[in-house]
N, C-alpha and C. Protein backbone atom coordinates (compact mmCIF):
# COMPACT_ATOMS: atom_id res chain seq x y z
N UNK A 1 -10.04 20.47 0.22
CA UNK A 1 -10.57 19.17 0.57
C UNK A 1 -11.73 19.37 1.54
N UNK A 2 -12.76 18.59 1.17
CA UNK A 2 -13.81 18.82 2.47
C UNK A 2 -13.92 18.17 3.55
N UNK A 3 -14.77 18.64 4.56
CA UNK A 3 -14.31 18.14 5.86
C UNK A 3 -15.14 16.53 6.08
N UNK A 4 -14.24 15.24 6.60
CA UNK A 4 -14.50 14.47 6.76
C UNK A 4 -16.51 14.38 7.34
N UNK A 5 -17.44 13.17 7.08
CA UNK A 5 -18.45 13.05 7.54
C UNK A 5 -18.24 11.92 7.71
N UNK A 6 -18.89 11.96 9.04
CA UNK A 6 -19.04 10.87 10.16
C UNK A 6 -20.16 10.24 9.25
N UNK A 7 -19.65 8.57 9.39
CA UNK A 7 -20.64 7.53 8.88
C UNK A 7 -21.23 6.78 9.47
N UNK A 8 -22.71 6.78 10.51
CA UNK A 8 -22.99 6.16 11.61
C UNK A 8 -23.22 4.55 10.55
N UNK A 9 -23.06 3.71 11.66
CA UNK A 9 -23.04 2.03 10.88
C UNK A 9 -24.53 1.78 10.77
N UNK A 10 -24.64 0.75 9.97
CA UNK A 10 -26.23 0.67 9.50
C UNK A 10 -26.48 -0.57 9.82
N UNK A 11 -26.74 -0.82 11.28
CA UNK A 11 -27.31 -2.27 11.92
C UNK A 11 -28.75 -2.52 12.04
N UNK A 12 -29.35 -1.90 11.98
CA UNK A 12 -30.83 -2.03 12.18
C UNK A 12 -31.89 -0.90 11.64
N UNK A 13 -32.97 -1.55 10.97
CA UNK A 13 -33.90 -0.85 10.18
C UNK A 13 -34.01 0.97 10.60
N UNK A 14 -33.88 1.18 11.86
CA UNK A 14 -33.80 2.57 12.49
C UNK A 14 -32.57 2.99 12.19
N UNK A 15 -31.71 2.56 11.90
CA UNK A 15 -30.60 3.29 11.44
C UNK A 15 -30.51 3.59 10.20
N UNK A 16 -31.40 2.59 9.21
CA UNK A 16 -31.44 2.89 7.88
C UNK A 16 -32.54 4.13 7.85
N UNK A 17 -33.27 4.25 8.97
CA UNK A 17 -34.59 4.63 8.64
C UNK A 17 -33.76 6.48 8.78
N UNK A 18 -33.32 6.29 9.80
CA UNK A 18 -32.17 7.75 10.33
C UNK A 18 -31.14 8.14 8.57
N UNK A 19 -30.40 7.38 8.30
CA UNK A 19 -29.64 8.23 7.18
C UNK A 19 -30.53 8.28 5.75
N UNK A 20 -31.69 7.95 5.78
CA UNK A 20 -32.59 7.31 4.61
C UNK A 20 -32.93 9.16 4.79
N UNK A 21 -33.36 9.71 6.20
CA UNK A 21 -33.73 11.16 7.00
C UNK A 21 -32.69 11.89 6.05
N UNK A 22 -31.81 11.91 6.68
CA UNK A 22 -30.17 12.60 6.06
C UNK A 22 -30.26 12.74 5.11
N UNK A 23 -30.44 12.01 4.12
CA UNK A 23 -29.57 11.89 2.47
C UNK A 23 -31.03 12.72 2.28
N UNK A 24 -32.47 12.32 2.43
CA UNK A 24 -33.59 13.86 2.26
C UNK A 24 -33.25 15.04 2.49
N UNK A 25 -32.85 15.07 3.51
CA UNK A 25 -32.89 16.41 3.90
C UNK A 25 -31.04 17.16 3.16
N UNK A 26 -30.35 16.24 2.92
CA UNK A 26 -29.60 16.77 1.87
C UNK A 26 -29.93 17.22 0.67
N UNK A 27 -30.32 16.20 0.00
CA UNK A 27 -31.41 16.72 -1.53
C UNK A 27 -31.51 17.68 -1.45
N UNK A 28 -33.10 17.84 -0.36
CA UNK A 28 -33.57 19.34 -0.58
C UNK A 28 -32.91 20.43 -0.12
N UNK A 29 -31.64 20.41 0.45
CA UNK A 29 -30.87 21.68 0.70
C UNK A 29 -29.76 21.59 -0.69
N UNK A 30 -29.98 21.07 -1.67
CA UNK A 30 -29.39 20.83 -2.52
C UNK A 30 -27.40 20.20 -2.55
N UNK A 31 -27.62 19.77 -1.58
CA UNK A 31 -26.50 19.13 -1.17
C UNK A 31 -25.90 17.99 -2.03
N UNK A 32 -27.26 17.36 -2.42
CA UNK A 32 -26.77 16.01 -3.43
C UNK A 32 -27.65 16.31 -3.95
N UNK A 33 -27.68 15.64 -5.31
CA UNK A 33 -28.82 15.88 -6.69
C UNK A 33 -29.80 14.58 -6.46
N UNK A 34 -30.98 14.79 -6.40
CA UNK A 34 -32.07 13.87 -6.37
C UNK A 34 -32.05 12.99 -6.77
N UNK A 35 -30.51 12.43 -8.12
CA UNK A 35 -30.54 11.00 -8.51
C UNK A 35 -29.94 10.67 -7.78
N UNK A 36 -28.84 11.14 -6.52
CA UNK A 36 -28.24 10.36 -6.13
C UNK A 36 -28.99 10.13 -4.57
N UNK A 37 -29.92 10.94 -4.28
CA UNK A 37 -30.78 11.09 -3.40
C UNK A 37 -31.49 8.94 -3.56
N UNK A 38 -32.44 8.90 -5.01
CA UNK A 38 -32.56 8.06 -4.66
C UNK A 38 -31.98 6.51 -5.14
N UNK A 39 -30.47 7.01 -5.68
CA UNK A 39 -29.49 5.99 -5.39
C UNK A 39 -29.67 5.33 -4.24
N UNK A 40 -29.28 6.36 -3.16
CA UNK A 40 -29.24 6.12 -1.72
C UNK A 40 -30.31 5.23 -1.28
N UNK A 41 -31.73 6.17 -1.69
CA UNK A 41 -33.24 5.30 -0.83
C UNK A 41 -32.70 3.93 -1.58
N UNK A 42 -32.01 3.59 -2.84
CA UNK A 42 -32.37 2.31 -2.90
C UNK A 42 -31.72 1.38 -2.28
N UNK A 43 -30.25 1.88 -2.34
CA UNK A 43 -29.42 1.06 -1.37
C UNK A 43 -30.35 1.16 -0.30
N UNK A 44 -30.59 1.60 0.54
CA UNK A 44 -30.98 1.51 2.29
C UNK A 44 -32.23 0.58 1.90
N UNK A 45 -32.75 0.83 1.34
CA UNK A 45 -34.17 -0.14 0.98
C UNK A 45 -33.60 -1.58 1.08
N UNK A 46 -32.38 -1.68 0.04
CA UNK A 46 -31.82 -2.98 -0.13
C UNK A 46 -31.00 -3.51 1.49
N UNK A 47 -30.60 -2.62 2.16
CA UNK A 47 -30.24 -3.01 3.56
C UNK A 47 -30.99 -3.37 4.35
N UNK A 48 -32.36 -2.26 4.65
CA UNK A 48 -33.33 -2.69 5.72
C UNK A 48 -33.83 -4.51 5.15
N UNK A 49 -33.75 -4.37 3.50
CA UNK A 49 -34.19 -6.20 3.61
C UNK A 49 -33.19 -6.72 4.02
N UNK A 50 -31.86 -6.66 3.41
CA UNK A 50 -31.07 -7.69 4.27
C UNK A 50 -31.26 -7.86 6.02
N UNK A 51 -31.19 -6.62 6.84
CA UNK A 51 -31.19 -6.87 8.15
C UNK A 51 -32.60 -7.59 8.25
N UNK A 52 -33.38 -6.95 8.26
CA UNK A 52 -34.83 -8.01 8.67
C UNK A 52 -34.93 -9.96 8.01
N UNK A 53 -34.32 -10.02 6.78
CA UNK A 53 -33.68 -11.01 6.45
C UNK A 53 -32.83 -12.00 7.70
N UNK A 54 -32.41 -11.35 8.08
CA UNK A 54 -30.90 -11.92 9.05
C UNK A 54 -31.55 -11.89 10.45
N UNK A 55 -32.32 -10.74 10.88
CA UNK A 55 -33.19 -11.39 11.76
C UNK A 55 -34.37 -12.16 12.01
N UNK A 56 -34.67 -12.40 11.33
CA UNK A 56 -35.84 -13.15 10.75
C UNK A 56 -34.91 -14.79 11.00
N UNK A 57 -33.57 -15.06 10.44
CA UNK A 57 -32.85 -16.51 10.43
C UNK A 57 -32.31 -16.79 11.38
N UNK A 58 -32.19 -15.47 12.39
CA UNK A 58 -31.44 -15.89 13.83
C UNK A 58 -32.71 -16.69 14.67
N UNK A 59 -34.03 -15.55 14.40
CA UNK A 59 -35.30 -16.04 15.19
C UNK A 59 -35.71 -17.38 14.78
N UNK A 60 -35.38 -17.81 13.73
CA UNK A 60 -35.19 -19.44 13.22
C UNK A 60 -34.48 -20.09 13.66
N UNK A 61 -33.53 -19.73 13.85
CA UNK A 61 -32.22 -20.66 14.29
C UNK A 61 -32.72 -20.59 15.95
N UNK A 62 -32.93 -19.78 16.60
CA UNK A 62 -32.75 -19.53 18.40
C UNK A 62 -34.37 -20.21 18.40
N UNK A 63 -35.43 -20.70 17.16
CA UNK A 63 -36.47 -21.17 18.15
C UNK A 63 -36.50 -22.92 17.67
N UNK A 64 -35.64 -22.94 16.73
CA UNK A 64 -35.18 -24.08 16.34
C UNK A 64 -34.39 -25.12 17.15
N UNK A 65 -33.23 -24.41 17.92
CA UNK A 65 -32.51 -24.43 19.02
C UNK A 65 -33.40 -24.83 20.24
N UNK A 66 -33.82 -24.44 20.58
CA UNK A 66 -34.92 -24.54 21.98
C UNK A 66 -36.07 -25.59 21.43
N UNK A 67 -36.35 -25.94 20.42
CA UNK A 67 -37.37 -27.18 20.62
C UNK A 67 -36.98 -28.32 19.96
N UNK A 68 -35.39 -28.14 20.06
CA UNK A 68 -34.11 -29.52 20.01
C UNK A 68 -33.85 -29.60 18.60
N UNK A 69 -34.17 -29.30 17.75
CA UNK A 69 -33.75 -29.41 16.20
C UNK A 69 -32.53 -28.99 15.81
């Protein structure tokens, strides 16, 4: 069995931008095969939009909030 890997959480575009790093530099040590290499970029692609998404609706909501709406 192989040894457990730590899964840092993916809250913000720099964190996607950090394991987006990882799963490259796996590829090319041949660790994972390049399709699943950019499996990965696509998921994280699809995350960094959701988070910027979600901050983008808070900064709506908190300036919405403050000029009484």
């Amino acid at each position: 069995m192989a040894g457990k890997t730590r899964i840092a959480p993916l809250e913000s575009a720099i964190d996607c931008r950090r394991e987006l790093a990882r799963v490259y530099r796996q590829a090319r040590r041949g660790e994972i095969t390049t399709q699943d290499m950019g499996r990965f970029a696509n998921l994280l692609q699809i995350m960094v939009g959701m988070i910027r998404d979600t901050d983008i609706e808070a900064r709506v909501a908190e300036l919405e909030q403050q000029a009484g709406g």
